[in-house]
Protein backbone atom coordinates (compact mmCIF):
# COMPACT_ATOMS: atom_id res chain seq x y z
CA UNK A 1 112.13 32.88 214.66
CA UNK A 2 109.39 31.27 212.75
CA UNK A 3 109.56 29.98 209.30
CA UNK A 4 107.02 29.49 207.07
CA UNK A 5 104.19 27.02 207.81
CA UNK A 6 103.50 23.84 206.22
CA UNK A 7 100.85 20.77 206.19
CA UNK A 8 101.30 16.86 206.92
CA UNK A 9 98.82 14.47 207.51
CA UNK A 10 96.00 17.17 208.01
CA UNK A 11 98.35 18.86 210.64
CA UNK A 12 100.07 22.14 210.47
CA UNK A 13 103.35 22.36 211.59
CA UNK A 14 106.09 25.29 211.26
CA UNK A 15 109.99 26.03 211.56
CA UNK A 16 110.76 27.30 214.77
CA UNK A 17 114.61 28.33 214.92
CA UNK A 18 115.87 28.72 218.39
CA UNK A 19 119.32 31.07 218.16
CA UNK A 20 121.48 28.58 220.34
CA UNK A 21 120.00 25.05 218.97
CA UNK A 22 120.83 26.52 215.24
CA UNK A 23 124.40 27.35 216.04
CA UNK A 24 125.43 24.52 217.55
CA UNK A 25 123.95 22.28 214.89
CA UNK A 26 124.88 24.54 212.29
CA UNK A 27 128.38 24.30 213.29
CA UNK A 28 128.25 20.59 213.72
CA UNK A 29 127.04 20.42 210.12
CA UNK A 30 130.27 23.14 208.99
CA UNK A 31 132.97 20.90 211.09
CA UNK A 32 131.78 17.55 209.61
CA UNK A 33 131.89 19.25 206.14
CA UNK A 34 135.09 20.68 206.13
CA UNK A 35 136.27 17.27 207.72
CA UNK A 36 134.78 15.36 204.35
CA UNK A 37 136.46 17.51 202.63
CA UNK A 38 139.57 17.01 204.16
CA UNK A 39 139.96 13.75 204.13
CA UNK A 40 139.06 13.77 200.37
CA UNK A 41 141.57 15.77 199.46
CA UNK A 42 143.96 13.55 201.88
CA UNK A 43 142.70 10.53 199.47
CA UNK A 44 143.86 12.41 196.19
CA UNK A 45 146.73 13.22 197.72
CA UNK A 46 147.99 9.64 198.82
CA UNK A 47 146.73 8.43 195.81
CA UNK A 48 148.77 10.37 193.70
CA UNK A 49 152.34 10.45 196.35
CA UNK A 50 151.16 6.33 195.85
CA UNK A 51 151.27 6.09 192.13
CA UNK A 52 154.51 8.11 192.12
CA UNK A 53 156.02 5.81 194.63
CA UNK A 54 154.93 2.78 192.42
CA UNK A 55 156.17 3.89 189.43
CA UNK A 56 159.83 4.77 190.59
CA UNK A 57 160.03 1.42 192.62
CA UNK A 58 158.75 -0.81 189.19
CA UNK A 59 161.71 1.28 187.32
CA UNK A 60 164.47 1.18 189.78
CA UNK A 61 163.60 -2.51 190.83
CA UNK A 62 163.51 -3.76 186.93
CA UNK A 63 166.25 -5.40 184.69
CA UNK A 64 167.21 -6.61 181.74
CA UNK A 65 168.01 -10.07 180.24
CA UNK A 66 168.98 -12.58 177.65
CA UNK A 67 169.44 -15.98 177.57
CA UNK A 68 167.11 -18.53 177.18
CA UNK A 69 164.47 -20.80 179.82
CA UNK A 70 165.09 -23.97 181.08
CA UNK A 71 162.58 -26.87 180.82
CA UNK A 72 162.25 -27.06 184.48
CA UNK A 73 159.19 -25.34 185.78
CA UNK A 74 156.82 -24.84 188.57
CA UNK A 75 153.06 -24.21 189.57
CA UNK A 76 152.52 -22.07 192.82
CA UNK A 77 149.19 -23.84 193.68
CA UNK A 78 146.45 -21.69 195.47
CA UNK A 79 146.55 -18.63 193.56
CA UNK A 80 143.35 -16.70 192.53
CA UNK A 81 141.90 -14.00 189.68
CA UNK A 82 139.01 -12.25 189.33
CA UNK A 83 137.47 -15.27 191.93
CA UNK A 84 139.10 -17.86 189.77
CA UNK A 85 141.46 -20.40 191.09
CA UNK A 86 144.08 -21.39 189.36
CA UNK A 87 148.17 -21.41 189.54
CA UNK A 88 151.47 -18.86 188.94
CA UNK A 89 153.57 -20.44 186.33
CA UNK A 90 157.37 -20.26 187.71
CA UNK A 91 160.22 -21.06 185.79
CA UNK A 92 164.13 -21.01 185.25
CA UNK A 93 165.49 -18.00 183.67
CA UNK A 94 169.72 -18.84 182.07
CA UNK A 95 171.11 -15.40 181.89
CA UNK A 96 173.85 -14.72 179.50
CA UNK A 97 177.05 -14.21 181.66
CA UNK A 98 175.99 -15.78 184.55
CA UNK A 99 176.32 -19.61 186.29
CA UNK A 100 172.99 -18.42 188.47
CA UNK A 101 169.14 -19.07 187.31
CA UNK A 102 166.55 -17.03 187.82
CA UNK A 103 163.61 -17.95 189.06
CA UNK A 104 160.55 -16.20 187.26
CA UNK A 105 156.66 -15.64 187.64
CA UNK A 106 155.37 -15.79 184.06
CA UNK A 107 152.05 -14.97 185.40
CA UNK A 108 148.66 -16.61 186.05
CA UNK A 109 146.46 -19.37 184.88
CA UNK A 110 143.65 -21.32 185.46
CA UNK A 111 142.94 -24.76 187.46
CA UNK A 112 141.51 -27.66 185.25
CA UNK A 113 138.35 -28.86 186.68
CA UNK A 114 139.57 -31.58 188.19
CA UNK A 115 142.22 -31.51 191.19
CA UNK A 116 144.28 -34.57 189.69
CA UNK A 117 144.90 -32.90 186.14
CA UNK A 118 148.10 -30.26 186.18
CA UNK A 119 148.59 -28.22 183.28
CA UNK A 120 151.39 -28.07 181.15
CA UNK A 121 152.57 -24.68 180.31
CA UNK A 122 154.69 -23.91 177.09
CA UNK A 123 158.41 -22.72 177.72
CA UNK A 124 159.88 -20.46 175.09
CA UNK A 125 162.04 -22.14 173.26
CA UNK A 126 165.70 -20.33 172.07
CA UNK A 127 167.33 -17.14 172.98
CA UNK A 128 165.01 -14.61 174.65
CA UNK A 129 165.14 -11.14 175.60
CA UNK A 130 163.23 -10.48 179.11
CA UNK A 131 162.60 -7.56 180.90
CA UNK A 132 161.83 -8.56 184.59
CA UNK A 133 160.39 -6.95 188.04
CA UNK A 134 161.97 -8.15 191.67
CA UNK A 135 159.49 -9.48 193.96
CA UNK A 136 159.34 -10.36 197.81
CA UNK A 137 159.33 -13.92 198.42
CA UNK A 138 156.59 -14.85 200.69
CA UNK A 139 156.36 -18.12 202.00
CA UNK A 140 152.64 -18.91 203.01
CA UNK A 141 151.27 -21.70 205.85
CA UNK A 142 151.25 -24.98 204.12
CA UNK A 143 149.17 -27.17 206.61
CA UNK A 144 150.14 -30.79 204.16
CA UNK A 145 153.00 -32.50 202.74
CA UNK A 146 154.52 -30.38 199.89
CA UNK A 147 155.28 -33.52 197.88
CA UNK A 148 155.33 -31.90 194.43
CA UNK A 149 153.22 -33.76 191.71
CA UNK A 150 153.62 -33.52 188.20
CA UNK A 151 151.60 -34.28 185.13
CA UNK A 152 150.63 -37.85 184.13
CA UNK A 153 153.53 -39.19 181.80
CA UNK A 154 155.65 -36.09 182.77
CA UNK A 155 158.00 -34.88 185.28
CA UNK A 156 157.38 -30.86 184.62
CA UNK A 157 156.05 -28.74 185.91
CA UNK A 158 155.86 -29.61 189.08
CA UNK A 159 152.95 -28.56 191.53
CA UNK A 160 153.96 -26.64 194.79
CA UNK A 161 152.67 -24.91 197.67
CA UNK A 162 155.82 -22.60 198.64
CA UNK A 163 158.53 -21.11 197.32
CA UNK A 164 161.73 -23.02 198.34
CA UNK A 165 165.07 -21.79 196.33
CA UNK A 166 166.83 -24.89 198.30
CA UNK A 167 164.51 -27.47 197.32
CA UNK A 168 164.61 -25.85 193.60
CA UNK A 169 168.15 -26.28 193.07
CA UNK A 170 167.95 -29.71 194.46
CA UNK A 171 165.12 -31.12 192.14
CA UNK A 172 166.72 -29.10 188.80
CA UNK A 173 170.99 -29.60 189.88
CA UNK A 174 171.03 -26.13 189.16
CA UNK A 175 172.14 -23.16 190.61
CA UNK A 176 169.50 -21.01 191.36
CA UNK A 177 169.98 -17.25 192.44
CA UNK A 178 167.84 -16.70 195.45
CA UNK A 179 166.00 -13.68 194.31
CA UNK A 180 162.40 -13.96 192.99
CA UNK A 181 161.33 -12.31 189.98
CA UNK A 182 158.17 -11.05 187.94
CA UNK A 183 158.11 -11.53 183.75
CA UNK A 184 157.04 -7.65 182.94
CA UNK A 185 157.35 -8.30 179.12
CA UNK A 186 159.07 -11.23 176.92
CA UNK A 187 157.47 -14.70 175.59
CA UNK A 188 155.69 -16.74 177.66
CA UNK A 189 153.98 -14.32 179.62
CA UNK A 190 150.78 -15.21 181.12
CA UNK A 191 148.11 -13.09 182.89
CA UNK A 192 149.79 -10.55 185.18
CA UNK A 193 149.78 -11.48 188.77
CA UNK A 194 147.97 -9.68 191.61
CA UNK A 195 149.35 -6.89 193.93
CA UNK A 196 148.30 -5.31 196.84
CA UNK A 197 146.25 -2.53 195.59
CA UNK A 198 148.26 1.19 195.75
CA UNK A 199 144.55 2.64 196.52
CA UNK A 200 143.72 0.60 199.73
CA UNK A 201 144.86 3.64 201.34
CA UNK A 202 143.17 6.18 199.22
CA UNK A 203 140.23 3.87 199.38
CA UNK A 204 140.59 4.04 203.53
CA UNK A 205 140.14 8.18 203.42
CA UNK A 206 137.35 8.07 201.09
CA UNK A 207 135.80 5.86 204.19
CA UNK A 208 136.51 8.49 206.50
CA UNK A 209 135.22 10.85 204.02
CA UNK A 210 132.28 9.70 203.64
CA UNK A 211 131.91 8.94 207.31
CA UNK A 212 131.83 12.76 208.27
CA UNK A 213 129.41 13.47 205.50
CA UNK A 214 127.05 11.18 206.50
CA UNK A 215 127.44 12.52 210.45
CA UNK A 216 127.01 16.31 208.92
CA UNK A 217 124.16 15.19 207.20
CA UNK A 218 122.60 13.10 210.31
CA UNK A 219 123.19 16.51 212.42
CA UNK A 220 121.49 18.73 210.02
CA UNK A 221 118.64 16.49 209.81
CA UNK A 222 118.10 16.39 213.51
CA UNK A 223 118.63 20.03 213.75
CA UNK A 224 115.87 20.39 211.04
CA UNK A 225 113.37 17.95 212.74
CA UNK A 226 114.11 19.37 216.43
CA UNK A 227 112.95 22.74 214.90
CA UNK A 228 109.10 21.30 213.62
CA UNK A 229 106.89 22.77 215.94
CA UNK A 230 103.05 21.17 215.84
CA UNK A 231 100.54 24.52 215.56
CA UNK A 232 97.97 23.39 217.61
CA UNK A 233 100.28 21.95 220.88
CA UNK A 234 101.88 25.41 220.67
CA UNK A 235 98.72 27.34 220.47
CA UNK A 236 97.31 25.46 223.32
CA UNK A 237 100.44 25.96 225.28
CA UNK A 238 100.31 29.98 224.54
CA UNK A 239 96.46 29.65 226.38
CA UNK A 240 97.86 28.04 229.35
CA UNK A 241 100.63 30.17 230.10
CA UNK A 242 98.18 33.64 229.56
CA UNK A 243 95.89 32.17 231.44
C-alpha cells in the first residue's frame, strides 16, 4: 500500500507499507508502550506503598522526652549537604527517670574554612522537652587515628570519625544507652540530616520507563524510514522486471 508522496532534496519519495513489516513493527511499538506504561504505574505505586512505609516507621520508631543535655558533645566529621561539607552535631540527652544518656543527632552544620578550626555548637541549657527518631548506627572505614580534637582553649565538642558508645562513656564517665537517636523537634536543632531517599526506587522504574519508550519510539522510527521508497529506483526497477 502506498501512501501519499512527498519531496526531499529535489527527490520524490513515498510510503510504501508492506502488510508483514507494519505488523511486526507496529506491535513492537504497542509492547514497548504498554511496557512504559507499566512500569510507570509500578513507580506510583512504590512510591506511594514507600511513603506509607516511611511514615508508620518515623511514628512507631519515635519517643518522647524530658530532661535536660549534658555539656559533653560531639562532631561526626565527614558529613555533607547540598555539596557542602561540614559535621552532625551529637550530644548527651539526661532523661527524666533514667541513669542512661542518650546519645542524639541535633542535625547538620557547616565546616569552617580551615581544617584546624572546630566549631562550637550551643547546648540548650535547662529542662527540655524532646521528641526524638531511632536511627541505625553505622560505623564507616576510618583509614587514620581517631584521636578526637577539640577546640582551641576547650575540651567540647570533640571531633570524631565514628560512632563508638564505648569510647563515649569513657571520655564523659557516663552511662550512655547504646541506641542512637535523631532530634525530630526540641531546642538545639540544627539542619535535618540526610536519608536515603524513599524514591530511589520509584526513581529506578521511571528508568525503565523511560527505557521502553525510547525503544518504542526507536522501532517506530525504523519502521517509518524502512517504508520510504525513492520514486525513481522503483520506477526503474518496474522497467526491468517488464522488460
Amino acid at each position: 500500500m502506498k501512501i501519499k508522496h512527498f519531496s526531499l532534496n529535489g527527490r520524490r519519495y513515498y510510503l510504501k507499507l508492506e502488510l508483514v513489516q507494519s505488523i511486526t513493527f507496529f506491535s513492537i511499538f504497542l509492547l514497548c508502550m504498554l511496557l512504559a506504561i507499566w512500569q510507570w504505574q509500578r513507580a506510583e505505586t512504590s512510591h506511594e506503598r514507600e511513603l506509607q512505609e516511611n511514615t508508620q516507621i518515623k511514628t512507631n520508631n519515635q519517643i518522647t522526652l524530658t530532661g535536660q543535655w549534658r555539656h559533653e558533645n560531639f562532631l561526626l566529621d565527614n558529613r555533607t549537604h547540598k555539596g557542602k561539607v561540614g559535621y552532625y552535631h551529637l550530644a548527651l540527652f539526661k532523661a527524666e527517670g533514667t541513669s542512661n544518656h542518650f546519645l542524639v543527632n541535633l542535625g547538620w552544620l557547616q565546616a569552617p574554612i580551615l581544617r584546624s578550626d572546630i566549631p562550637s555548637p550551643k547546648i540548650p541549657a535547662g529542662r527540655q522537652n524532646i521528641t526524638l527518631l531511632n536511627l541505625p548506627i553505622i560505623k564507616p572505614v576510618v583509614w587514620t587515628n581517631d584521636h578526637w580534637p577539640s577546640p582551641t582553649q576547650s575540651s567540647w565538642p570533640k571531633r570524631i570519625q565514628s560512632i563508638d558508645i564505648e569510647r563515649f562513656e569513657l571520655a564523659t564517665k557516663y552511662t550512655v544507652d547504646p541506641s542512637y537517636w535523631q532530634l525530630v523537634s526540641g531546642k538545639g536543632k540544627l539542619i535535618n540530616i540526610y536519608h536515603s531517599s524513599p524514591y530511589l526506587n520509584k526513581h529506578k522504574h521511571l528508568g525503565y520507563a523511560m527505557q521502553w519508550l525510547l525503544i518504542a519510539i526507536a522501532a517506530l522510527m525504523v519502521g517509518i524510514f524502512s517504508a520510504i521508497r525513492l520514486e525513481e529506483k522503483d520506477k526503474a526497477l518496474d522497467k526491468k522486471q517488464n522488460k
